[in-house]
PDB file of N, CA and C in Angstrom:
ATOM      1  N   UNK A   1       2.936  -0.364  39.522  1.00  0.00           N
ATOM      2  CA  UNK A   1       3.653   0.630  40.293  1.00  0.00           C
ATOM      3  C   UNK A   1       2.737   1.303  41.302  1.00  0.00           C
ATOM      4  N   UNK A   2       1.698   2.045  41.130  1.00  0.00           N
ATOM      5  CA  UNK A   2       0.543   2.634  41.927  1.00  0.00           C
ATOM      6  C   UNK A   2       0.653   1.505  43.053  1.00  0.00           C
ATOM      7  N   UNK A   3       0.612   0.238  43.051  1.00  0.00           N
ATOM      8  CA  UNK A   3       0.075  -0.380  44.223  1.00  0.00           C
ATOM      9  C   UNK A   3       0.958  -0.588  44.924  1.00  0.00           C
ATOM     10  N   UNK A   4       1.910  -1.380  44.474  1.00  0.00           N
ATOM     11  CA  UNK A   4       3.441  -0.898  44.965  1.00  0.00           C
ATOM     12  C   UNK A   4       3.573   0.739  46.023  1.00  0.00           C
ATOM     13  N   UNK A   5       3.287   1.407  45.290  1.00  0.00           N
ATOM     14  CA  UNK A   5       3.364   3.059  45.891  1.00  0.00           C
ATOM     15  C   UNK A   5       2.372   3.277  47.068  1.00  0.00           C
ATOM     16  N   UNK A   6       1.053   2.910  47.126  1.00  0.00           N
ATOM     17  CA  UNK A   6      -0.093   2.543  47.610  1.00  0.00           C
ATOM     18  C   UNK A   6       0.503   1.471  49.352  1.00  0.00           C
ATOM     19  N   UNK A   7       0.893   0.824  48.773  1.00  0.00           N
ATOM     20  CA  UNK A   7       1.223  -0.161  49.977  1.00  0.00           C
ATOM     21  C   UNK A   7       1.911   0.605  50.706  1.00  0.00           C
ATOM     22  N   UNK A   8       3.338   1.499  49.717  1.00  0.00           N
ATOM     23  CA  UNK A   8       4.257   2.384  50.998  1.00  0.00           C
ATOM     24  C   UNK A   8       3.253   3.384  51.145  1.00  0.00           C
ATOM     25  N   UNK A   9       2.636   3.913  51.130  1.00  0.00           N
ATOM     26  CA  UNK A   9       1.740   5.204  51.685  1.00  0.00           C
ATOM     27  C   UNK A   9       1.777   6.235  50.916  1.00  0.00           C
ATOM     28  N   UNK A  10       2.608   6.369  49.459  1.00  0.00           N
ATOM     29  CA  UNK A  10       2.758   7.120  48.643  1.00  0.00           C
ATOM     30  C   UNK A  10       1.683   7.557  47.984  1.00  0.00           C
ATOM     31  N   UNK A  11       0.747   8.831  48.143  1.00  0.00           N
ATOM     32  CA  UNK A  11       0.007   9.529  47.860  1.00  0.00           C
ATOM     33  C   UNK A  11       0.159   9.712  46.175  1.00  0.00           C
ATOM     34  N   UNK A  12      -1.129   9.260  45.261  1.00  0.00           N
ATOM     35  CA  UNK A  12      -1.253   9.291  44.105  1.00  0.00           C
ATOM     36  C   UNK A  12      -1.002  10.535  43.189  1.00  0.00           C
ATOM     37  N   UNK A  13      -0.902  11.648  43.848  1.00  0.00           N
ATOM     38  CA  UNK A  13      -0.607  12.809  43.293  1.00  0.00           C
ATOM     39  C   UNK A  13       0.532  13.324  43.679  1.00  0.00           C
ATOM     40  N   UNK A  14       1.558  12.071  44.142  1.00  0.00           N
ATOM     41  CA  UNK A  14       2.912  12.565  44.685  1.00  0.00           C
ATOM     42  C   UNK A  14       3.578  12.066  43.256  1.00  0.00           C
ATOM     43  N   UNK A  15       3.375  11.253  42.389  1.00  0.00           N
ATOM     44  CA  UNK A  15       3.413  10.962  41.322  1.00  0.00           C
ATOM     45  C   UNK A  15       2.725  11.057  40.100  1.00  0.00           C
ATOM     46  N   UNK A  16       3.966  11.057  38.542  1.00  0.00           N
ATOM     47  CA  UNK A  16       2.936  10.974  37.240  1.00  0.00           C
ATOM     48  C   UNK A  16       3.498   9.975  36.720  1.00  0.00           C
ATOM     49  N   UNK A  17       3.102   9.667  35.709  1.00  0.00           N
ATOM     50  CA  UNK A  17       3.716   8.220  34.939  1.00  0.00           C
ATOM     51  C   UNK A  17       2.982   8.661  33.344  1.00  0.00           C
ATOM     52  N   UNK A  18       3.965   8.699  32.658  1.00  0.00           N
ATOM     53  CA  UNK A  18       4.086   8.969  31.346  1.00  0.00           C
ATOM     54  C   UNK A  18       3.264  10.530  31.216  1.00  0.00           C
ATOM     55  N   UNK A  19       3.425  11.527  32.017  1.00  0.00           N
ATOM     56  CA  UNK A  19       3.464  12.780  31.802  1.00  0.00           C
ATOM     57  C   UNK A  19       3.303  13.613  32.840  1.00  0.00           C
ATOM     58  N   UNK A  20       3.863  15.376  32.585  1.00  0.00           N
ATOM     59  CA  UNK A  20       4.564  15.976  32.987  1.00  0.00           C
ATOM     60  C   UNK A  20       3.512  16.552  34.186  1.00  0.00           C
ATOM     61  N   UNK A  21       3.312  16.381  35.202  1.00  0.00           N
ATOM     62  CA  UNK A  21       2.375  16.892  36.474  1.00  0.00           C
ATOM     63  C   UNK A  21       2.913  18.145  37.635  1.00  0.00           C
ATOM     64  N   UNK A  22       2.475  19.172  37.113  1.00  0.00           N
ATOM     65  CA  UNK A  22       3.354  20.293  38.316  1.00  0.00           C
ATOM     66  C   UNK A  22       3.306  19.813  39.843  1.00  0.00           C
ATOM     67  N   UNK A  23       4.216  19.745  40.275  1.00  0.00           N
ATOM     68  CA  UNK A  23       4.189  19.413  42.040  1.00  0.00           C
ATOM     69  C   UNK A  23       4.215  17.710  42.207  1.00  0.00           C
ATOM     70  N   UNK A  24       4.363  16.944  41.269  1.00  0.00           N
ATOM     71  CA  UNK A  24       4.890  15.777  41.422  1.00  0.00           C
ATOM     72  C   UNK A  24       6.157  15.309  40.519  1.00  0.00           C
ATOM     73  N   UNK A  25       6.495  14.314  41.343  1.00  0.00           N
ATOM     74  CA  UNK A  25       7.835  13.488  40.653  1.00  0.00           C
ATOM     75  C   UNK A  25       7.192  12.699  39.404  1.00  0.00           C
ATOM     76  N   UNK A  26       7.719  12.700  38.745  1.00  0.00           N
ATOM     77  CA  UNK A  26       6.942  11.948  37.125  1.00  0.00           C
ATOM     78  C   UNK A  26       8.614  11.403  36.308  1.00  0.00           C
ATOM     79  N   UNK A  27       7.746  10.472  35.443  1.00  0.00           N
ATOM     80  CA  UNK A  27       8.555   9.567  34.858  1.00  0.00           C
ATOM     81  C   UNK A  27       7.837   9.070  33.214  1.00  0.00           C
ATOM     82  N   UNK A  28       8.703  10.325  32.447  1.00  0.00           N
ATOM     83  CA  UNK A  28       8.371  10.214  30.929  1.00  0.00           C
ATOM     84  C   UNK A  28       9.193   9.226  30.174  1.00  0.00           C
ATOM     85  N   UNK A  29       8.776   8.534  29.089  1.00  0.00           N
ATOM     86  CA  UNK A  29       9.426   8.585  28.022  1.00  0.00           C
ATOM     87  C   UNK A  29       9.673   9.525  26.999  1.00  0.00           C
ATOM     88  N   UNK A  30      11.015   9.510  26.628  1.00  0.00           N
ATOM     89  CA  UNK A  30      11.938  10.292  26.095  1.00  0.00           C
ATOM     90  C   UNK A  30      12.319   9.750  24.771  1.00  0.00           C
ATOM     91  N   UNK A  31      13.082  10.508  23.367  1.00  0.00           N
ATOM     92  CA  UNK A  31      13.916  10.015  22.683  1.00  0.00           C
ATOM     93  C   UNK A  31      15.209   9.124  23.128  1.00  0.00           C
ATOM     94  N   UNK A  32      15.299   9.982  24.377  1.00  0.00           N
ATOM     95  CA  UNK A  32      16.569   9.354  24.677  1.00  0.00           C
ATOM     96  C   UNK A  32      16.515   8.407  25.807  1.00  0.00           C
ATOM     97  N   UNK A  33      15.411   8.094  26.188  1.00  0.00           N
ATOM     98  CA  UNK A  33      14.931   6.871  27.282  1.00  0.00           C
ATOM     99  C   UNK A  33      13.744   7.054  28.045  1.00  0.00           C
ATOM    100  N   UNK A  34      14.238   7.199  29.035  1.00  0.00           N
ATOM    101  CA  UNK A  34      12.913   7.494  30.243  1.00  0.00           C
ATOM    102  C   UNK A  34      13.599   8.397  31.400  1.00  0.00           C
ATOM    103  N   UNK A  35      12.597  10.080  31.802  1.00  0.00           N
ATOM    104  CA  UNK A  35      13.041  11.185  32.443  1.00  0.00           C
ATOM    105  C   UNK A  35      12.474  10.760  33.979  1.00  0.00           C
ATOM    106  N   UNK A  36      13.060  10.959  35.149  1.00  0.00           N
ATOM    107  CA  UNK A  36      12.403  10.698  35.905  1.00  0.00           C
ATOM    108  C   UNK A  36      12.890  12.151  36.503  1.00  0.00           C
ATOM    109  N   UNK A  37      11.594  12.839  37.257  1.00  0.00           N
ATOM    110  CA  UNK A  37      12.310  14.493  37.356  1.00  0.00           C
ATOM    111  C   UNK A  37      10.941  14.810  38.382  1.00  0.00           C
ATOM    112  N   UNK A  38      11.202  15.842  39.026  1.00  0.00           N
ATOM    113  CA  UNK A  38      10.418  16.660  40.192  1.00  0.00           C
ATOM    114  C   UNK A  38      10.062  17.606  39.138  1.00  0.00           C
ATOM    115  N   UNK A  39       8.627  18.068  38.978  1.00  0.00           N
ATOM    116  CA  UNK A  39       7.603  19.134  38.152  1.00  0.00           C
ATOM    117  C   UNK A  39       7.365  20.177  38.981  1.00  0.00           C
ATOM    118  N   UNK A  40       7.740  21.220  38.841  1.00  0.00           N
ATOM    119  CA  UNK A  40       7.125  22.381  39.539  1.00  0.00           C
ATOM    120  C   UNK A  40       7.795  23.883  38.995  1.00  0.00           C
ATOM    121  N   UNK A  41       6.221  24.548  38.870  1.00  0.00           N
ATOM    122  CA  UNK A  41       6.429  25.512  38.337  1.00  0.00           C
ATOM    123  C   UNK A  41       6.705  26.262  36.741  1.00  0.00           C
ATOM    124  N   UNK A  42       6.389  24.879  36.085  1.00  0.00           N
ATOM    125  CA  UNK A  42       6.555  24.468  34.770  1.00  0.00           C
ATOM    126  C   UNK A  42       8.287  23.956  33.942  1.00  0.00           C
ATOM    127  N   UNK A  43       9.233  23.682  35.156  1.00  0.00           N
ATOM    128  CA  UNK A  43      10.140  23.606  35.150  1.00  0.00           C
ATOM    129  C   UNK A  43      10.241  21.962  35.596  1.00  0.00           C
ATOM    130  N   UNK A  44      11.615  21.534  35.379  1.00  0.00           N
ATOM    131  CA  UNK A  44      11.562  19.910  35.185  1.00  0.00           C
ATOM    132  C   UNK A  44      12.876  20.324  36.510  1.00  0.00           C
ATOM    133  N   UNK A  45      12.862  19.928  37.184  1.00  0.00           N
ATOM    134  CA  UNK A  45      14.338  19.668  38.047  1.00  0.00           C
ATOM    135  C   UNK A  45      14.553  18.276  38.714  1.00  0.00           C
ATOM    136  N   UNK A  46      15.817  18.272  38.892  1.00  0.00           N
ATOM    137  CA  UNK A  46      16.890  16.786  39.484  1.00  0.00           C
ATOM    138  C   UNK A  46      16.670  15.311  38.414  1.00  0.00           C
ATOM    139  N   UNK A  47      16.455  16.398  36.832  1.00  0.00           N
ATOM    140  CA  UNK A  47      16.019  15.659  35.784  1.00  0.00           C
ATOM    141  C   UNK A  47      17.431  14.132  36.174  1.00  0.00           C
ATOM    142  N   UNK A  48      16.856  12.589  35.773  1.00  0.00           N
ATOM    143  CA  UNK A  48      17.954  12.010  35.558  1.00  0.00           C
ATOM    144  C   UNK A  48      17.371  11.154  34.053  1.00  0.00           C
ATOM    145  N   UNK A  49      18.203  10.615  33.547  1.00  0.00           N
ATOM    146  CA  UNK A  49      18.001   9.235  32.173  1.00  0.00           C
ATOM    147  C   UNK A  49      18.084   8.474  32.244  1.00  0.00           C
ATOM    148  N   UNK A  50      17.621   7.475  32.444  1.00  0.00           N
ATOM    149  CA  UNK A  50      17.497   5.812  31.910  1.00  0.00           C
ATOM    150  C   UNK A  50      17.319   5.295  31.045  1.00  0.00           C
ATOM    151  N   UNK A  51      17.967   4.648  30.236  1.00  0.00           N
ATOM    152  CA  UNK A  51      18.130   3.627  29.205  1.00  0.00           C
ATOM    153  C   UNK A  51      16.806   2.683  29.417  1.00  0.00           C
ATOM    154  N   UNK A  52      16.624   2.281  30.471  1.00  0.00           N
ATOM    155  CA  UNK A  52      15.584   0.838  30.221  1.00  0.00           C
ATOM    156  C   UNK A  52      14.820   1.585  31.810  1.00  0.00           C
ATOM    157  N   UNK A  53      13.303   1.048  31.280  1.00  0.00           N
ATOM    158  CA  UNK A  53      12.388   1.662  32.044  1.00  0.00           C
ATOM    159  C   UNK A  53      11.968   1.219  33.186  1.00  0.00           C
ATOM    160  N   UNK A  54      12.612  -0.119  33.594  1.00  0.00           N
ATOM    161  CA  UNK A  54      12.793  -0.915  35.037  1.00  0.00           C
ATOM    162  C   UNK A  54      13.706   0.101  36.000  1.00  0.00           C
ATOM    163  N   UNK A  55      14.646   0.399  35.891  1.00  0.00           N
ATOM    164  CA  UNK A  55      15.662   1.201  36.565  1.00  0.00           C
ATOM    165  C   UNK A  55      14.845   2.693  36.721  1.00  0.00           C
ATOM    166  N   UNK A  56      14.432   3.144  35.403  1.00  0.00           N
ATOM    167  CA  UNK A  56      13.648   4.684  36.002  1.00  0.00           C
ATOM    168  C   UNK A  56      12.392   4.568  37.097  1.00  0.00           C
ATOM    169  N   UNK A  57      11.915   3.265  37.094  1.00  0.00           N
ATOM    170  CA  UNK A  57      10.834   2.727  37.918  1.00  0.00           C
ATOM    171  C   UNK A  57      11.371   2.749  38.858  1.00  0.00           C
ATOM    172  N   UNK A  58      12.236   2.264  39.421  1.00  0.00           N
ATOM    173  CA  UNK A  58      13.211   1.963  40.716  1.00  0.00           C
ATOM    174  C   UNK A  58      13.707   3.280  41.290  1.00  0.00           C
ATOM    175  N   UNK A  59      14.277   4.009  40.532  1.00  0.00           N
ATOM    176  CA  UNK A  59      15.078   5.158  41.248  1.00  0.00           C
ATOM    177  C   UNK A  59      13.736   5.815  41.076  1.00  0.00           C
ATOM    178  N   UNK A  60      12.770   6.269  40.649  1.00  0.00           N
ATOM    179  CA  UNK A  60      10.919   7.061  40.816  1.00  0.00           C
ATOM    180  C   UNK A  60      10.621   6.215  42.366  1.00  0.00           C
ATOM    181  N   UNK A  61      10.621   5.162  42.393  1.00  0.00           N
ATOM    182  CA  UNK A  61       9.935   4.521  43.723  1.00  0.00           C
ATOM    183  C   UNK A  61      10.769   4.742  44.547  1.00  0.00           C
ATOM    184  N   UNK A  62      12.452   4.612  44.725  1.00  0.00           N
ATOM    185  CA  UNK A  62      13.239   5.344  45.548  1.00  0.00           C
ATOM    186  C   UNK A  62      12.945   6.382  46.328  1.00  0.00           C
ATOM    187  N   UNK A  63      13.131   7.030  45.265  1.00  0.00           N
ATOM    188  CA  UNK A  63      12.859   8.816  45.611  1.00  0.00           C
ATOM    189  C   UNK A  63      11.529   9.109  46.454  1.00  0.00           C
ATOM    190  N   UNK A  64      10.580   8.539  45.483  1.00  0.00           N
ATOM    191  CA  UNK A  64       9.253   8.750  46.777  1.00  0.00           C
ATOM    192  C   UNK A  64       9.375   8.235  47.765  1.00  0.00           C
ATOM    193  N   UNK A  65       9.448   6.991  48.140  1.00  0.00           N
ATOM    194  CA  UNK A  65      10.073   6.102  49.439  1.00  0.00           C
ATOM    195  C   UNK A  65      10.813   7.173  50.518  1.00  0.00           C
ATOM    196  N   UNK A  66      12.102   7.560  49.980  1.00  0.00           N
ATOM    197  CA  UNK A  66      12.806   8.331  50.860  1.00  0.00           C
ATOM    198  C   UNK A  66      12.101   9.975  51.255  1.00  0.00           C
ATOM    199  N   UNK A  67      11.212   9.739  50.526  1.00  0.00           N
ATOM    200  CA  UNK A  67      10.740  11.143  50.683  1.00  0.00           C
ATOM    201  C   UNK A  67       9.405  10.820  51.462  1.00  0.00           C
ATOM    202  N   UNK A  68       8.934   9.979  51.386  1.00  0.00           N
ATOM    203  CA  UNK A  68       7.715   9.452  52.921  1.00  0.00           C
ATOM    204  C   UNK A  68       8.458   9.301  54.012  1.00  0.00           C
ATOM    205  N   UNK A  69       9.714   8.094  54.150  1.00  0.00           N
ATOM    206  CA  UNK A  69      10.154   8.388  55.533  1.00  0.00           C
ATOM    207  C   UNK A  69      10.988   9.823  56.036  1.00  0.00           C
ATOM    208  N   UNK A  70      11.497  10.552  54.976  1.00  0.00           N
ATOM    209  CA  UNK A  70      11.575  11.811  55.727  1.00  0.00           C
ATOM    210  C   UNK A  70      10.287  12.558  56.218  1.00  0.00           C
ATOM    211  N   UNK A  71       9.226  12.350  55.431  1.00  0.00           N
ATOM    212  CA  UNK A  71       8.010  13.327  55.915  1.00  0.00           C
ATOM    213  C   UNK A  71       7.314  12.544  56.918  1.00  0.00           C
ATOM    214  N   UNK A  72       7.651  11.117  57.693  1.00  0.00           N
ATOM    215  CA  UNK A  72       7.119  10.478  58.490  1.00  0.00           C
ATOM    216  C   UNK A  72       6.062   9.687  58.206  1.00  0.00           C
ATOM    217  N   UNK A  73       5.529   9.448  56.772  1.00  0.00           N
ATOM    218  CA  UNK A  73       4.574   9.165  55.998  1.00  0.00           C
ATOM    219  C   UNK A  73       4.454   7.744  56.212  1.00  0.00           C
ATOM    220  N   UNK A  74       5.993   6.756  56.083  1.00  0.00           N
ATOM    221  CA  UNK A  74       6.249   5.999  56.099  1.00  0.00           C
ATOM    222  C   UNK A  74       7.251   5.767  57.248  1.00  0.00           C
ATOM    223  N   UNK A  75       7.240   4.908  58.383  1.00  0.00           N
ATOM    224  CA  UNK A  75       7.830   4.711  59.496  1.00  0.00           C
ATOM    225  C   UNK A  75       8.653   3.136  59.473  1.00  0.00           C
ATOM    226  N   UNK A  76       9.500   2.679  59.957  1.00  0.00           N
ATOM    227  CA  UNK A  76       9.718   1.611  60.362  1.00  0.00           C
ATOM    228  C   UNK A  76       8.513   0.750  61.199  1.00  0.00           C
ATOM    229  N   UNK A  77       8.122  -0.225  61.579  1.00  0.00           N
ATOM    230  CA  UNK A  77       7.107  -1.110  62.128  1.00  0.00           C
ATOM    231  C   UNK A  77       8.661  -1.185  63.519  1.00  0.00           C
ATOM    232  N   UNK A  78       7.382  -0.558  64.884  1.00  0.00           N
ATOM    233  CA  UNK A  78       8.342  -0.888  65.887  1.00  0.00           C
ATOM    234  C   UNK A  78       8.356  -2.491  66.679  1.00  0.00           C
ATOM    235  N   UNK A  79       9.362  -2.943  66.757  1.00  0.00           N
ATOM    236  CA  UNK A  79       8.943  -4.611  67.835  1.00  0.00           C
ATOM    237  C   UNK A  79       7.820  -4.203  68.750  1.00  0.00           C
TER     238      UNK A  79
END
């Protein structure tokens, strides 16, 4: 995943992976699956659940993705 993230321009501390990091998006395992949620402030928000940990991977790399090309981080390649 990191390199994956790495290639889009996704800054290593824009993410956690298997625990809870204030000011990044992180992606725990749970009793009840896998949390993928924005950390800040010691609070968990836009918590969602996944059953299987391919899909919480996907919608975690989503989210950062869309959140580089809004911050310009990540651009389209012009012709």
């Amino acid at each position: 995943f990191s390199d994956l993230a790495a290639q889009a321009g996704i800054p290593a501390n824009a993410y956690a992976i298997g625990e809870d990091v204030d000011g990044a998006m992180c992606l725990v395992r749970t009793d009840e699956g896998f949390e993928v949620f924005n950390s800040l402030a010691g609070a968990r928000h836009e918590v969602r659940v996944f059953q299987d940990e391919e899909s919480a991977y996907f919608y975690l790399f989503g989210v950062l993705v869309a959140e580089a090309v809004r911050t310009g981080v990540l651009a389209p390649r012009q012709p």
